[in-house]
PDB file of N, CA and C in Angstrom:
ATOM      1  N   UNK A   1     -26.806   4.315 -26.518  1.00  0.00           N
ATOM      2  CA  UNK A   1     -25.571   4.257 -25.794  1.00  0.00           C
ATOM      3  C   UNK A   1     -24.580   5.301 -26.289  1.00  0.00           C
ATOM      4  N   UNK A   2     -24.418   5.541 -27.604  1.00  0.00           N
ATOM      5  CA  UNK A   2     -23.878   6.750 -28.229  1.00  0.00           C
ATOM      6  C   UNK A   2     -24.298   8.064 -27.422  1.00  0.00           C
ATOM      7  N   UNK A   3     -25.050   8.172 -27.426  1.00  0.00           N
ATOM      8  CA  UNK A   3     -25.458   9.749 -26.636  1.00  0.00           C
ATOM      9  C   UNK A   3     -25.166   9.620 -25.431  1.00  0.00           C
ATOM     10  N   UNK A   4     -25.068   8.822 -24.889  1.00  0.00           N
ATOM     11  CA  UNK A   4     -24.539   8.722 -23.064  1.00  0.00           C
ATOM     12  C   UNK A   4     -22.950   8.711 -23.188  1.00  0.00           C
ATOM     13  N   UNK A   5     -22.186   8.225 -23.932  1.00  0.00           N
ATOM     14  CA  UNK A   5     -21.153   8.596 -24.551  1.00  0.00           C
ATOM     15  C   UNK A   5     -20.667   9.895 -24.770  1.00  0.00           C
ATOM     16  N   UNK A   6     -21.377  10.528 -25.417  1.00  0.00           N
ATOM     17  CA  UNK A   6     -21.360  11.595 -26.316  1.00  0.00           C
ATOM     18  C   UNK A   6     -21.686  12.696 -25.003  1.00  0.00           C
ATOM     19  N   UNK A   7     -22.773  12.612 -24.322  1.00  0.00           N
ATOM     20  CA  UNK A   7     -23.038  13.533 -23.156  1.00  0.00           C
ATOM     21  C   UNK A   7     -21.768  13.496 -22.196  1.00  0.00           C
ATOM     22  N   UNK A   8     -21.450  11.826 -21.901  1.00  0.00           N
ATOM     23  CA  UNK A   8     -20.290  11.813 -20.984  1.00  0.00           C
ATOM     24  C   UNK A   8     -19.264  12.730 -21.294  1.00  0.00           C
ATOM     25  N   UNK A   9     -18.555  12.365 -22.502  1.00  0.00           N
ATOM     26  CA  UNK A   9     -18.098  13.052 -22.907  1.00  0.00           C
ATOM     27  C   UNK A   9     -17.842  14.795 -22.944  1.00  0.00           C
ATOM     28  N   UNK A  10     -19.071  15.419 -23.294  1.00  0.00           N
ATOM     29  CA  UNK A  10     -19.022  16.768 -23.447  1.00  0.00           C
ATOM     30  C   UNK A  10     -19.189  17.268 -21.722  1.00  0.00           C
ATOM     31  N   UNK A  11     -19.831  16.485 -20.724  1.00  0.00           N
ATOM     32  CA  UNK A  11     -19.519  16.894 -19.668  1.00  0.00           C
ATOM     33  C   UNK A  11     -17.721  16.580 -18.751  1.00  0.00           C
ATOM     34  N   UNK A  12     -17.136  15.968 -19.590  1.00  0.00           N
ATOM     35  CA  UNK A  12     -15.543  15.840 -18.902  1.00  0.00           C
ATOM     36  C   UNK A  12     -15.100  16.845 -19.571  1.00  0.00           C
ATOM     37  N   UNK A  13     -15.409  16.937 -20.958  1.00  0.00           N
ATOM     38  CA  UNK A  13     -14.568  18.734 -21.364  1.00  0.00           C
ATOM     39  C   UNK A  13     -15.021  19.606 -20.562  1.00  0.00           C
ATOM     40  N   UNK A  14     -16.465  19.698 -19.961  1.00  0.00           N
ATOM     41  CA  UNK A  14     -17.404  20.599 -19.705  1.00  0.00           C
ATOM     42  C   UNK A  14     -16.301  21.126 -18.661  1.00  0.00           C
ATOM     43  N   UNK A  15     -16.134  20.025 -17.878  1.00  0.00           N
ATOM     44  CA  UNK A  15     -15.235  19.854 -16.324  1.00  0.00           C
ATOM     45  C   UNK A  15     -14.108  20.604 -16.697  1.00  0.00           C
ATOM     46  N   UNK A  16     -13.157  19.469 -17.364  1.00  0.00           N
ATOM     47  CA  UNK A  16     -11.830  20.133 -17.559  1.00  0.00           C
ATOM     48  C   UNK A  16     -11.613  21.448 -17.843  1.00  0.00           C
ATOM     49  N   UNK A  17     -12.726  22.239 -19.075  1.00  0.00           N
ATOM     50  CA  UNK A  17     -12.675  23.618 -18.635  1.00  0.00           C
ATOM     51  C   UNK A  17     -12.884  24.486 -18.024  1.00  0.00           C
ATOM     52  N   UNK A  18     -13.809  23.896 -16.750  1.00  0.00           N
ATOM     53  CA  UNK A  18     -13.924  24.759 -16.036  1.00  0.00           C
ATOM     54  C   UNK A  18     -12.951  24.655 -15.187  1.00  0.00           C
ATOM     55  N   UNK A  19     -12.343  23.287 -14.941  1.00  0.00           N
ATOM     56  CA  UNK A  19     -11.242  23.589 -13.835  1.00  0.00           C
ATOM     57  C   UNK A  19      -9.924  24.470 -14.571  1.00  0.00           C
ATOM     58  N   UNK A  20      -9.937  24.472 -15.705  1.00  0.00           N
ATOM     59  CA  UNK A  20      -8.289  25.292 -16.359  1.00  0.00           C
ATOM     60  C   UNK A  20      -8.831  26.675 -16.454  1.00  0.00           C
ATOM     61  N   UNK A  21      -9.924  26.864 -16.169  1.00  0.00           N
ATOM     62  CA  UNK A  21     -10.239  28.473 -15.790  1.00  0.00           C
ATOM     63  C   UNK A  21     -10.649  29.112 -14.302  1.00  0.00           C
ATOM     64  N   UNK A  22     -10.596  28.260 -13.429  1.00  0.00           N
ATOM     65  CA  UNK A  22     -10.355  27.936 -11.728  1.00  0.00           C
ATOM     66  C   UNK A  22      -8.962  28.343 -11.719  1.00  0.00           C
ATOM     67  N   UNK A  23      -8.188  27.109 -12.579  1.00  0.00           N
ATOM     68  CA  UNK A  23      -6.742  27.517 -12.167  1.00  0.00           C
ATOM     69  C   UNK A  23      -6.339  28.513 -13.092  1.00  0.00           C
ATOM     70  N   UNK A  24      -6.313  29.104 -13.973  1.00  0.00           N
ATOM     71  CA  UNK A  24      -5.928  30.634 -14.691  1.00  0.00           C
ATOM     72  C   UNK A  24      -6.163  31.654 -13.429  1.00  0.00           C
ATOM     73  N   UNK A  25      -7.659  31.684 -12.774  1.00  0.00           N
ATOM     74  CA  UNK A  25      -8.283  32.626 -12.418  1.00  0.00           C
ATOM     75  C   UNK A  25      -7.135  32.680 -10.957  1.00  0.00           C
ATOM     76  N   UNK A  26      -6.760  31.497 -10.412  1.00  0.00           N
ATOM     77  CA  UNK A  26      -5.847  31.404  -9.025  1.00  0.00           C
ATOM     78  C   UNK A  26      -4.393  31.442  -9.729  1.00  0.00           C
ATOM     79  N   UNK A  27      -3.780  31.438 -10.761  1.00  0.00           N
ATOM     80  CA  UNK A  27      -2.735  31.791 -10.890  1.00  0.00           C
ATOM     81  C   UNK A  27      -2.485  33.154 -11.295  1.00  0.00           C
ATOM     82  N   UNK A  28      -3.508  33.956 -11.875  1.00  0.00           N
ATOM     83  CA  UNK A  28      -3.314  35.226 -12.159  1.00  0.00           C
ATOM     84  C   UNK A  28      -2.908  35.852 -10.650  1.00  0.00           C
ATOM     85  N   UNK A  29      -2.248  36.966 -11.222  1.00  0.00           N
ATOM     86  CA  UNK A  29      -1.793  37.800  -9.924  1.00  0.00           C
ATOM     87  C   UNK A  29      -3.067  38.690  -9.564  1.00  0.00           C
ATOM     88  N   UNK A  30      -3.153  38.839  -8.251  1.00  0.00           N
ATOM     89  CA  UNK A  30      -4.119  39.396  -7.205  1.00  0.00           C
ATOM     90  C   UNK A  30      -3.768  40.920  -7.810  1.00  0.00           C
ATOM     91  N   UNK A  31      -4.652  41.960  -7.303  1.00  0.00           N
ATOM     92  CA  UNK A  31      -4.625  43.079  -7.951  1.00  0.00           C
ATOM     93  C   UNK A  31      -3.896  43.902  -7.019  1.00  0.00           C
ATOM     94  N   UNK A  32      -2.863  44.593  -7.456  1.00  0.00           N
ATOM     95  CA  UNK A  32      -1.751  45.319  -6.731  1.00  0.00           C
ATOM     96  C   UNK A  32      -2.369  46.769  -6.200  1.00  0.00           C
ATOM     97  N   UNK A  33      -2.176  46.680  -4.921  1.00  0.00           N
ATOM     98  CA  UNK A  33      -2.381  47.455  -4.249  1.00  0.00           C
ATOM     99  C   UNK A  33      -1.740  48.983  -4.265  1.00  0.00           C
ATOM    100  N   UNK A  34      -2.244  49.893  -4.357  1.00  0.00           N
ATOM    101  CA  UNK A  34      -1.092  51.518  -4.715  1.00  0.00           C
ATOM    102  C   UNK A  34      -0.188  51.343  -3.826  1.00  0.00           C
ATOM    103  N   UNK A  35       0.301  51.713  -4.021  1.00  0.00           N
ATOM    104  CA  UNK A  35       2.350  52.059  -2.986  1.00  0.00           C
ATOM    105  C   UNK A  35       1.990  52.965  -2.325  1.00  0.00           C
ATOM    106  N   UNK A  36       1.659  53.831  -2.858  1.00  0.00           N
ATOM    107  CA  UNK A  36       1.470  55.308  -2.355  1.00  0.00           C
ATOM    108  C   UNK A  36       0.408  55.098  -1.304  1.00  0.00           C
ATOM    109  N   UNK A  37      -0.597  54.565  -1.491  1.00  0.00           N
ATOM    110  CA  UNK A  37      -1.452  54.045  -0.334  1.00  0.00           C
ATOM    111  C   UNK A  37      -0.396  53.117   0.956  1.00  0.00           C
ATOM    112  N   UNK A  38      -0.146  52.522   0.491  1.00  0.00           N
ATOM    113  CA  UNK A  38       0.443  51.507   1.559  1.00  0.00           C
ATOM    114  C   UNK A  38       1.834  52.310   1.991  1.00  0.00           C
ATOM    115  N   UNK A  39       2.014  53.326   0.868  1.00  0.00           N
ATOM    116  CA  UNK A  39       3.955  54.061   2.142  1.00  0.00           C
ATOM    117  C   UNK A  39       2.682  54.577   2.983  1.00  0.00           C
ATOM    118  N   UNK A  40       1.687  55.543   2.678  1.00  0.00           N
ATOM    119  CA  UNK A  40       0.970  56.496   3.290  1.00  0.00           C
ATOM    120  C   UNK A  40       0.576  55.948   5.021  1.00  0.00           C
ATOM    121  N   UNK A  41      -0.157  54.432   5.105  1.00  0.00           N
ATOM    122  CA  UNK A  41      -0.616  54.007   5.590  1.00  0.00           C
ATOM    123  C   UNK A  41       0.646  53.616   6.931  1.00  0.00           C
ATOM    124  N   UNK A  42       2.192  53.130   6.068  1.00  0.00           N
ATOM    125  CA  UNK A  42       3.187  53.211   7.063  1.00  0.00           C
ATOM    126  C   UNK A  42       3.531  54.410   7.962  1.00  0.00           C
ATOM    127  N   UNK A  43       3.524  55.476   7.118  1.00  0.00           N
ATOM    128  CA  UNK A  43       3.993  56.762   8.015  1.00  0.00           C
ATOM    129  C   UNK A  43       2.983  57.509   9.138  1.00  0.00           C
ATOM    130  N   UNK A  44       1.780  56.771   8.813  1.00  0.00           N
ATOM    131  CA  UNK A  44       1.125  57.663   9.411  1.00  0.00           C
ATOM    132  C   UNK A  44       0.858  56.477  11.352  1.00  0.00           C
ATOM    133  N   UNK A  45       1.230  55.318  10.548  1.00  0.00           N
ATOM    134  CA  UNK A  45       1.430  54.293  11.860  1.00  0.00           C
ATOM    135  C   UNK A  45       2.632  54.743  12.215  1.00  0.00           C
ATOM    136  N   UNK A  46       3.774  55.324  11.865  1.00  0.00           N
ATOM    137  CA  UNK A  46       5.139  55.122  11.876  1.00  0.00           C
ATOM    138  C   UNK A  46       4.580  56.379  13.107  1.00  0.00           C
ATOM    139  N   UNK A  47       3.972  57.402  12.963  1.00  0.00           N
ATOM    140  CA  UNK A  47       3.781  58.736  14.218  1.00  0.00           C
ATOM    141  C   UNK A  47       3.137  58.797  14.753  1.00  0.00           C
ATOM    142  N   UNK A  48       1.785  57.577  14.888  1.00  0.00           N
ATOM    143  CA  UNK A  48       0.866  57.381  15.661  1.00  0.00           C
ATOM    144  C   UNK A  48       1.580  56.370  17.197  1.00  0.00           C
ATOM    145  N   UNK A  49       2.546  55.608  16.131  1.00  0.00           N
ATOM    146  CA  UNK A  49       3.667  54.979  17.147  1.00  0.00           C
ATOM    147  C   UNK A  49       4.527  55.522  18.312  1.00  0.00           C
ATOM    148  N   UNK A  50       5.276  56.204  17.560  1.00  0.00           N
ATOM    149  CA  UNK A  50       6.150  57.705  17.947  1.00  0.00           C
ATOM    150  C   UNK A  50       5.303  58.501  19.019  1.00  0.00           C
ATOM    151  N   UNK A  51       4.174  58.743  18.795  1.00  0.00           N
ATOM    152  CA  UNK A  51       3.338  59.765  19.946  1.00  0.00           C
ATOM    153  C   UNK A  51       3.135  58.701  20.965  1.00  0.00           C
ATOM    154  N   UNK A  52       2.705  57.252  20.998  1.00  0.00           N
ATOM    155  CA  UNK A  52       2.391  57.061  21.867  1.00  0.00           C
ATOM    156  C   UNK A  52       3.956  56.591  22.593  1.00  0.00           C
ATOM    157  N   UNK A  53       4.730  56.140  21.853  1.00  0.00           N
ATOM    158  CA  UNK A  53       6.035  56.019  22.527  1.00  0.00           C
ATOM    159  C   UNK A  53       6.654  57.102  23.350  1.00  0.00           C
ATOM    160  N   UNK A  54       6.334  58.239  23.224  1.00  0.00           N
ATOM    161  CA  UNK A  54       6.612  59.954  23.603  1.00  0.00           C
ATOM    162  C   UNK A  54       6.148  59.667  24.860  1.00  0.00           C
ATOM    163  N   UNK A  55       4.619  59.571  24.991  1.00  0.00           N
ATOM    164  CA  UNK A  55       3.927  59.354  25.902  1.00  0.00           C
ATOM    165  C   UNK A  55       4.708  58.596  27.453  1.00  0.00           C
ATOM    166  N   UNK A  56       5.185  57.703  26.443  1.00  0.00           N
ATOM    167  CA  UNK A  56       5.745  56.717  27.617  1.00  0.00           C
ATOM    168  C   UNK A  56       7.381  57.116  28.721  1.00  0.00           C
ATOM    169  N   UNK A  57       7.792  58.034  27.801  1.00  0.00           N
ATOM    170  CA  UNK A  57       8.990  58.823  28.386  1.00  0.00           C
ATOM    171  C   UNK A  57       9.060  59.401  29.643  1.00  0.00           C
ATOM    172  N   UNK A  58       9.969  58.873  30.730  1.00  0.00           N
ATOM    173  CA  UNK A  58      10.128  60.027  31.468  1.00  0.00           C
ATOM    174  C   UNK A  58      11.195  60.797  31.896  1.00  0.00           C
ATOM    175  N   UNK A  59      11.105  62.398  31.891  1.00  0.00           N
ATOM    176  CA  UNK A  59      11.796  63.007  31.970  1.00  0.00           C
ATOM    177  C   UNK A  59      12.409  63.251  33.372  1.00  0.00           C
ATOM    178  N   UNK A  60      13.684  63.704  33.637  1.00  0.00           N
ATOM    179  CA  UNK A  60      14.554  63.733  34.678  1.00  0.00           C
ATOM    180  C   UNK A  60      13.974  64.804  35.329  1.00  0.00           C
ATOM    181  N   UNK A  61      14.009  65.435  36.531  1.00  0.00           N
ATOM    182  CA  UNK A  61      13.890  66.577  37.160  1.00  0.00           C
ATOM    183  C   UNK A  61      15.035  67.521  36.944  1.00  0.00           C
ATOM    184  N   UNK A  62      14.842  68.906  36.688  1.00  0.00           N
ATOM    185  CA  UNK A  62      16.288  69.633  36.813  1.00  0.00           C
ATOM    186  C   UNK A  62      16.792  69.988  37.827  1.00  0.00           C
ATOM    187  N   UNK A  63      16.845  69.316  38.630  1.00  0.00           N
ATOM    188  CA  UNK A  63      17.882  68.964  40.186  1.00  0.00           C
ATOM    189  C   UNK A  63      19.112  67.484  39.218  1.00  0.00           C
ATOM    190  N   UNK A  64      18.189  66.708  39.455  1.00  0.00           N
ATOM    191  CA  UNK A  64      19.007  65.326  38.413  1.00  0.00           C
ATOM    192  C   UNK A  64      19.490  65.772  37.620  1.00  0.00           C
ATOM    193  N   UNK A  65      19.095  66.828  36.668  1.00  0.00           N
ATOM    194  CA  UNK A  65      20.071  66.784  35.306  1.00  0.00           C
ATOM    195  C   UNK A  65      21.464  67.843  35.575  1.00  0.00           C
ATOM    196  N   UNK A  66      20.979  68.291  36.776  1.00  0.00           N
ATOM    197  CA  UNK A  66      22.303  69.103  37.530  1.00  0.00           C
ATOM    198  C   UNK A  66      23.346  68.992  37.736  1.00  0.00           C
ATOM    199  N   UNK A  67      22.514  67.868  38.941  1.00  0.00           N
ATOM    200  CA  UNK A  67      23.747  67.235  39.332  1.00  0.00           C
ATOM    201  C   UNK A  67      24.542  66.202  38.568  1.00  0.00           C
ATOM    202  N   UNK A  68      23.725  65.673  37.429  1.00  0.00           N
ATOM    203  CA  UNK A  68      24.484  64.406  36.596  1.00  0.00           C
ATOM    204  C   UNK A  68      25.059  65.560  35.706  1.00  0.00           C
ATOM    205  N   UNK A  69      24.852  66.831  35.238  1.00  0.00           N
ATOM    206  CA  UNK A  69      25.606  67.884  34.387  1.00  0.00           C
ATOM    207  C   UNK A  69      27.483  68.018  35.291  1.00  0.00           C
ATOM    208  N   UNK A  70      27.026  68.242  36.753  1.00  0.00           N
ATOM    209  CA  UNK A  70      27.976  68.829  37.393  1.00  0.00           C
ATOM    210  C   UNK A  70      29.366  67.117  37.530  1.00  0.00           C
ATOM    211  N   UNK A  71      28.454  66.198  37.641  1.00  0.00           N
ATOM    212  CA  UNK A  71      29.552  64.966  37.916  1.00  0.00           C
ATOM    213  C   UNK A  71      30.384  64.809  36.454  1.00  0.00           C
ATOM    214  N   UNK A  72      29.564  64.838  35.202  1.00  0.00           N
ATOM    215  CA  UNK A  72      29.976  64.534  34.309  1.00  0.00           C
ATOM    216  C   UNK A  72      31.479  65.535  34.086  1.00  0.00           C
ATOM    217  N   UNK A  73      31.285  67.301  34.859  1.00  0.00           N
ATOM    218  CA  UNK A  73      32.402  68.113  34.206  1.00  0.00           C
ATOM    219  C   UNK A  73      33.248  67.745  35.000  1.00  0.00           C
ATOM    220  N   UNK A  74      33.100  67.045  36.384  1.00  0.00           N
ATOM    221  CA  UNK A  74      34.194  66.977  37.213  1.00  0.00           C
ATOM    222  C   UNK A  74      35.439  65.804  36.631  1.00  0.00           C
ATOM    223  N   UNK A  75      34.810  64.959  36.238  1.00  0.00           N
ATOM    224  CA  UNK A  75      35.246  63.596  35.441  1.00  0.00           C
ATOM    225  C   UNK A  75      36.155  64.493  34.580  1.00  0.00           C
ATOM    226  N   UNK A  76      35.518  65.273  33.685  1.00  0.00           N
ATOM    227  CA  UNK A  76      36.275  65.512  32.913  1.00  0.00           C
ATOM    228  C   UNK A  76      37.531  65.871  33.689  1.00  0.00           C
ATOM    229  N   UNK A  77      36.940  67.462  34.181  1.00  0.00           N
ATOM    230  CA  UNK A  77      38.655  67.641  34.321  1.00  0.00           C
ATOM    231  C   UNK A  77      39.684  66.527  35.446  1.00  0.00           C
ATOM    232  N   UNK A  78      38.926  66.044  35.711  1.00  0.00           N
ATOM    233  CA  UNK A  78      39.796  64.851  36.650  1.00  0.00           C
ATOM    234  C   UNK A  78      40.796  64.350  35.803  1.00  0.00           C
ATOM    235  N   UNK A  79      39.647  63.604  34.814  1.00  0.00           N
ATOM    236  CA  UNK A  79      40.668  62.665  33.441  1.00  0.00           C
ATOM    237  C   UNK A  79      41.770  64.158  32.897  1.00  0.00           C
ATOM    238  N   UNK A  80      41.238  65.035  32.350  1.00  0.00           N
ATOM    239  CA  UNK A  80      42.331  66.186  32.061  1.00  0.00           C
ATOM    240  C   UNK A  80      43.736  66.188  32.949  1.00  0.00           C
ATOM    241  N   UNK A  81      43.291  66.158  34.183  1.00  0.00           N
ATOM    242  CA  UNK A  81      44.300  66.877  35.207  1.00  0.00           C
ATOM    243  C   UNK A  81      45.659  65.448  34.866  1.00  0.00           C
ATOM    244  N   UNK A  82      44.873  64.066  35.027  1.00  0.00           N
ATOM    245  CA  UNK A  82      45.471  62.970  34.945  1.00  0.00           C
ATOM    246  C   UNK A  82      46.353  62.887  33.196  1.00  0.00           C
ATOM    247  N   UNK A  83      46.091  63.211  32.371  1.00  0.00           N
ATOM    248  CA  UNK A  83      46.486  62.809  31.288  1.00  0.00           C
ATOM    249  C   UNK A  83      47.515  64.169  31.326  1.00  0.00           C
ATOM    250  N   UNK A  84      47.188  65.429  31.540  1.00  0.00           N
ATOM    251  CA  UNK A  84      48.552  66.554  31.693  1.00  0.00           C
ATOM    252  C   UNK A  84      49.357  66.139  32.338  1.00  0.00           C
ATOM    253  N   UNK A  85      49.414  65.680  33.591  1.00  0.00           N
ATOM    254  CA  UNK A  85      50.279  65.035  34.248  1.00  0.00           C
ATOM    255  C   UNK A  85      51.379  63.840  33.919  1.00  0.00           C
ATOM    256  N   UNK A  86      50.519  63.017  33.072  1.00  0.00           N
ATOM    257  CA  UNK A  86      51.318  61.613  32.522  1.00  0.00           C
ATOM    258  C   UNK A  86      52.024  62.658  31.361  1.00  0.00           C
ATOM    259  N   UNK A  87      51.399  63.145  30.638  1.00  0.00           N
ATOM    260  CA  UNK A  87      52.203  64.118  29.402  1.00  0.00           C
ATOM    261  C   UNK A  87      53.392  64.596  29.814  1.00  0.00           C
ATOM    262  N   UNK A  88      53.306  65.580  31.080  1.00  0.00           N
ATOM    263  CA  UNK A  88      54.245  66.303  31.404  1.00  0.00           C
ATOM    264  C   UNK A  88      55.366  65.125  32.508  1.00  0.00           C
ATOM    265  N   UNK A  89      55.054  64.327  32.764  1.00  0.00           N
ATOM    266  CA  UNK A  89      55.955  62.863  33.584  1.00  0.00           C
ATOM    267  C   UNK A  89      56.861  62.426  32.031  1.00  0.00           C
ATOM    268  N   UNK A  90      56.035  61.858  30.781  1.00  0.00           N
ATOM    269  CA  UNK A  90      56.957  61.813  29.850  1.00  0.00           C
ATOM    270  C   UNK A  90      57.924  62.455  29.077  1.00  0.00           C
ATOM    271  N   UNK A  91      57.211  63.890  29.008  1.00  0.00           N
ATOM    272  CA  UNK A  91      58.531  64.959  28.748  1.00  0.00           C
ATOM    273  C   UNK A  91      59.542  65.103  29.536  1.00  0.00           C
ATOM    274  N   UNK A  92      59.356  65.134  31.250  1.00  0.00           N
ATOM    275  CA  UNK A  92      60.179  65.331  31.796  1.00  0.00           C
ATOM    276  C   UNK A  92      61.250  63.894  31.618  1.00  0.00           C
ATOM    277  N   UNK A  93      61.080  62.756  31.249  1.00  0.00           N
ATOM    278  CA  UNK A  93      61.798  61.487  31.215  1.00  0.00           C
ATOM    279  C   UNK A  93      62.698  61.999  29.679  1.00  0.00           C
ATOM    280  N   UNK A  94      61.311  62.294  28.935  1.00  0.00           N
ATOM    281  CA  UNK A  94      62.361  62.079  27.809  1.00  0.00           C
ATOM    282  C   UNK A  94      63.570  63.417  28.061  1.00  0.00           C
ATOM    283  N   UNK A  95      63.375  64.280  28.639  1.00  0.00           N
ATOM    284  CA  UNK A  95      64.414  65.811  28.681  1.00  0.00           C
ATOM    285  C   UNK A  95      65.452  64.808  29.473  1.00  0.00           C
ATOM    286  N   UNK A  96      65.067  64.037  30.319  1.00  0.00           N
ATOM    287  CA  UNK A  96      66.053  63.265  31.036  1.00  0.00           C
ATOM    288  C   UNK A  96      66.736  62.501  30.632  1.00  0.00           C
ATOM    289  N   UNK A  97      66.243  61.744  29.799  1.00  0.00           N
ATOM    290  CA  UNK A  97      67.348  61.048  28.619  1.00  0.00           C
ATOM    291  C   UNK A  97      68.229  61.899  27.575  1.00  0.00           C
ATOM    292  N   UNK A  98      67.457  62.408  26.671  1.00  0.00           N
ATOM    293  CA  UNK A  98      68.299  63.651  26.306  1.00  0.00           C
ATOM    294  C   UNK A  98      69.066  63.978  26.581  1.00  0.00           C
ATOM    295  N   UNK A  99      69.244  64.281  28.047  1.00  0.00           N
ATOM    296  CA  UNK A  99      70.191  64.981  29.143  1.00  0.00           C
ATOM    297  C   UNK A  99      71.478  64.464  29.239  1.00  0.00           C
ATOM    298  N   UNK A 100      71.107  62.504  29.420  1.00  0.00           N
ATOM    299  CA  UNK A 100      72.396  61.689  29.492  1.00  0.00           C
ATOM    300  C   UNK A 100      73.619  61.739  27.918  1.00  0.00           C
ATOM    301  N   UNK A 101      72.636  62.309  27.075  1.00  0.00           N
ATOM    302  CA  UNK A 101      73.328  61.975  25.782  1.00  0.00           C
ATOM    303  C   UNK A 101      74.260  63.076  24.815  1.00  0.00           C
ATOM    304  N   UNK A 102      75.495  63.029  24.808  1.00  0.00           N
ATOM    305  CA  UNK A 102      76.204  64.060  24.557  1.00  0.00           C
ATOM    306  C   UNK A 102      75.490  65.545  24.039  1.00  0.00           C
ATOM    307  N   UNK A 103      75.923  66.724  23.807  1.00  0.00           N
ATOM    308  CA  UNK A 103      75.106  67.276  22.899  1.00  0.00           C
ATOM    309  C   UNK A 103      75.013  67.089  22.063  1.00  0.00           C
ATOM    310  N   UNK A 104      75.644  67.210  21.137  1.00  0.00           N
ATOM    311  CA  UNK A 104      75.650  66.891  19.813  1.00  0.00           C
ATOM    312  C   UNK A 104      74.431  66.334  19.245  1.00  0.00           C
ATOM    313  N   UNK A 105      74.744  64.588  19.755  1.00  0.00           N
ATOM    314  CA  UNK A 105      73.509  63.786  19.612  1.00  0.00           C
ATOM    315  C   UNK A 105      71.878  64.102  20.217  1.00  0.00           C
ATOM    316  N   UNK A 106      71.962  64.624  21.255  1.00  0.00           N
ATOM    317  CA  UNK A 106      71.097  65.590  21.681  1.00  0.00           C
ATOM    318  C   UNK A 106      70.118  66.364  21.308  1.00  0.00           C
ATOM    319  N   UNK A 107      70.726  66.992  20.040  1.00  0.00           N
ATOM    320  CA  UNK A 107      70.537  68.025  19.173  1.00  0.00           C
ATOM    321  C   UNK A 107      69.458  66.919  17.741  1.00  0.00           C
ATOM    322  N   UNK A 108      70.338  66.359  17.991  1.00  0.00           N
ATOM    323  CA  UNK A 108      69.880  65.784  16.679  1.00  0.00           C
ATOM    324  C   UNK A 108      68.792  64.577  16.701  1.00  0.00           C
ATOM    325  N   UNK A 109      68.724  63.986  17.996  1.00  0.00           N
ATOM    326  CA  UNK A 109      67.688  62.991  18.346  1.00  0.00           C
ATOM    327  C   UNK A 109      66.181  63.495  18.447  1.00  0.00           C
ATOM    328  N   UNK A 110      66.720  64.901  19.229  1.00  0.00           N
ATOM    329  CA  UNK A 110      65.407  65.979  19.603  1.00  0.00           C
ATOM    330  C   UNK A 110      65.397  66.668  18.118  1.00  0.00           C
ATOM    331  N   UNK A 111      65.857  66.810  17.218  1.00  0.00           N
ATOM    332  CA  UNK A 111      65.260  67.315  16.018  1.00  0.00           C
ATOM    333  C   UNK A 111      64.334  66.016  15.091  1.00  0.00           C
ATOM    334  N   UNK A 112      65.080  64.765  15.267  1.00  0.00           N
ATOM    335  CA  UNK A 112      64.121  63.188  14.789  1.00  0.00           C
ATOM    336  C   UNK A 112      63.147  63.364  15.662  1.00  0.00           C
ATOM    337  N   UNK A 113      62.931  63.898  16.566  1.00  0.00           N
ATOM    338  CA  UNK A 113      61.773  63.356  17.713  1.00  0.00           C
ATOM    339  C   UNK A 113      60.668  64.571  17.352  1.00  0.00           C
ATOM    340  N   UNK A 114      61.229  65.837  16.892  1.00  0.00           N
ATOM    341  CA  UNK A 114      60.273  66.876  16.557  1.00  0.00           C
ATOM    342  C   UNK A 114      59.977  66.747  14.881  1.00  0.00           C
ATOM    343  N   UNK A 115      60.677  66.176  14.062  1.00  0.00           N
ATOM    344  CA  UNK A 115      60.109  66.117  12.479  1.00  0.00           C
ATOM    345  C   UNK A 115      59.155  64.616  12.634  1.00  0.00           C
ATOM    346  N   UNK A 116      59.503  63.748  13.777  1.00  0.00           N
ATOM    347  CA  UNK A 116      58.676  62.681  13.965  1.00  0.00           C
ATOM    348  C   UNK A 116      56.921  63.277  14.641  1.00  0.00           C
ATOM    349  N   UNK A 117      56.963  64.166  15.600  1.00  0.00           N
ATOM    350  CA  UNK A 117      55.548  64.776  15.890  1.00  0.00           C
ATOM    351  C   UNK A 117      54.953  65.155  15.121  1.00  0.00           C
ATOM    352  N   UNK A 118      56.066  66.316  14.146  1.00  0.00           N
ATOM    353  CA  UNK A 118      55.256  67.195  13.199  1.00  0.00           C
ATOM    354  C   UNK A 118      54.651  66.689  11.914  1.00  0.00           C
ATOM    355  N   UNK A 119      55.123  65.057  11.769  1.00  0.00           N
ATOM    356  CA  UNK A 119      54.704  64.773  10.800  1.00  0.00           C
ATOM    357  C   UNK A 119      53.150  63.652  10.837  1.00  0.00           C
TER     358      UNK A 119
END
């Protein structure tokens, strides 16, 4: 009965060490992969991407990009023509106030109003 004991025995250590070297072997860290491999592997998906995304583009005709060239300058100077106008509507108000106000003061409101721009 001793030796069935004794066997029992040396087979539960037998066990237990093999399972605390199961779990060493699953807690050790997995073997790290190069960087340099894996940036490599991104960039080269990163333009295999890119080409086929290229692919998928389509380009305007140059009639379209003409005419969307020619609407875009008209806008502009439209908005231009509109904002000179409001500019030159407020100068003419403010010369008009100015106007009501003795000279003197005149002089001197329009010199606050020009160290106020210039600054």
């Amino acid at each position: 009965m001793s030796d069935k004991k004794e066997k029992t025995t040396a087979d539960v250590q037998k066990t237990n060490k093999e399972a605390k070297d199961k779990a060493k072997k699953a807690a050790a860290p997995a073997k790290k992969e190069n960087r340099f491999k894996k940036a490599g592997a991104a960039i080269k998906r990163f333009f295999k991407d890119f080409k086929s995304e290229c692919t998928k583009v389509t380009w305007p005709s140059g009639k379209t990009v003409l005419n969307s060239s020619l609407v875009v300058i008209a806008v502009v100077v439209i908005v231009g023509l509109v904002i000179f106008g409001i500019d030159q509507a407020l100068a003419a108000i403010i010369k008009a106030i100015l106007g009501l106000v003795p000279d003197d003061a005149a002089e001197s409101t329009a010199q606050m109003i020009s160290m106020f721009l210039l600054k």
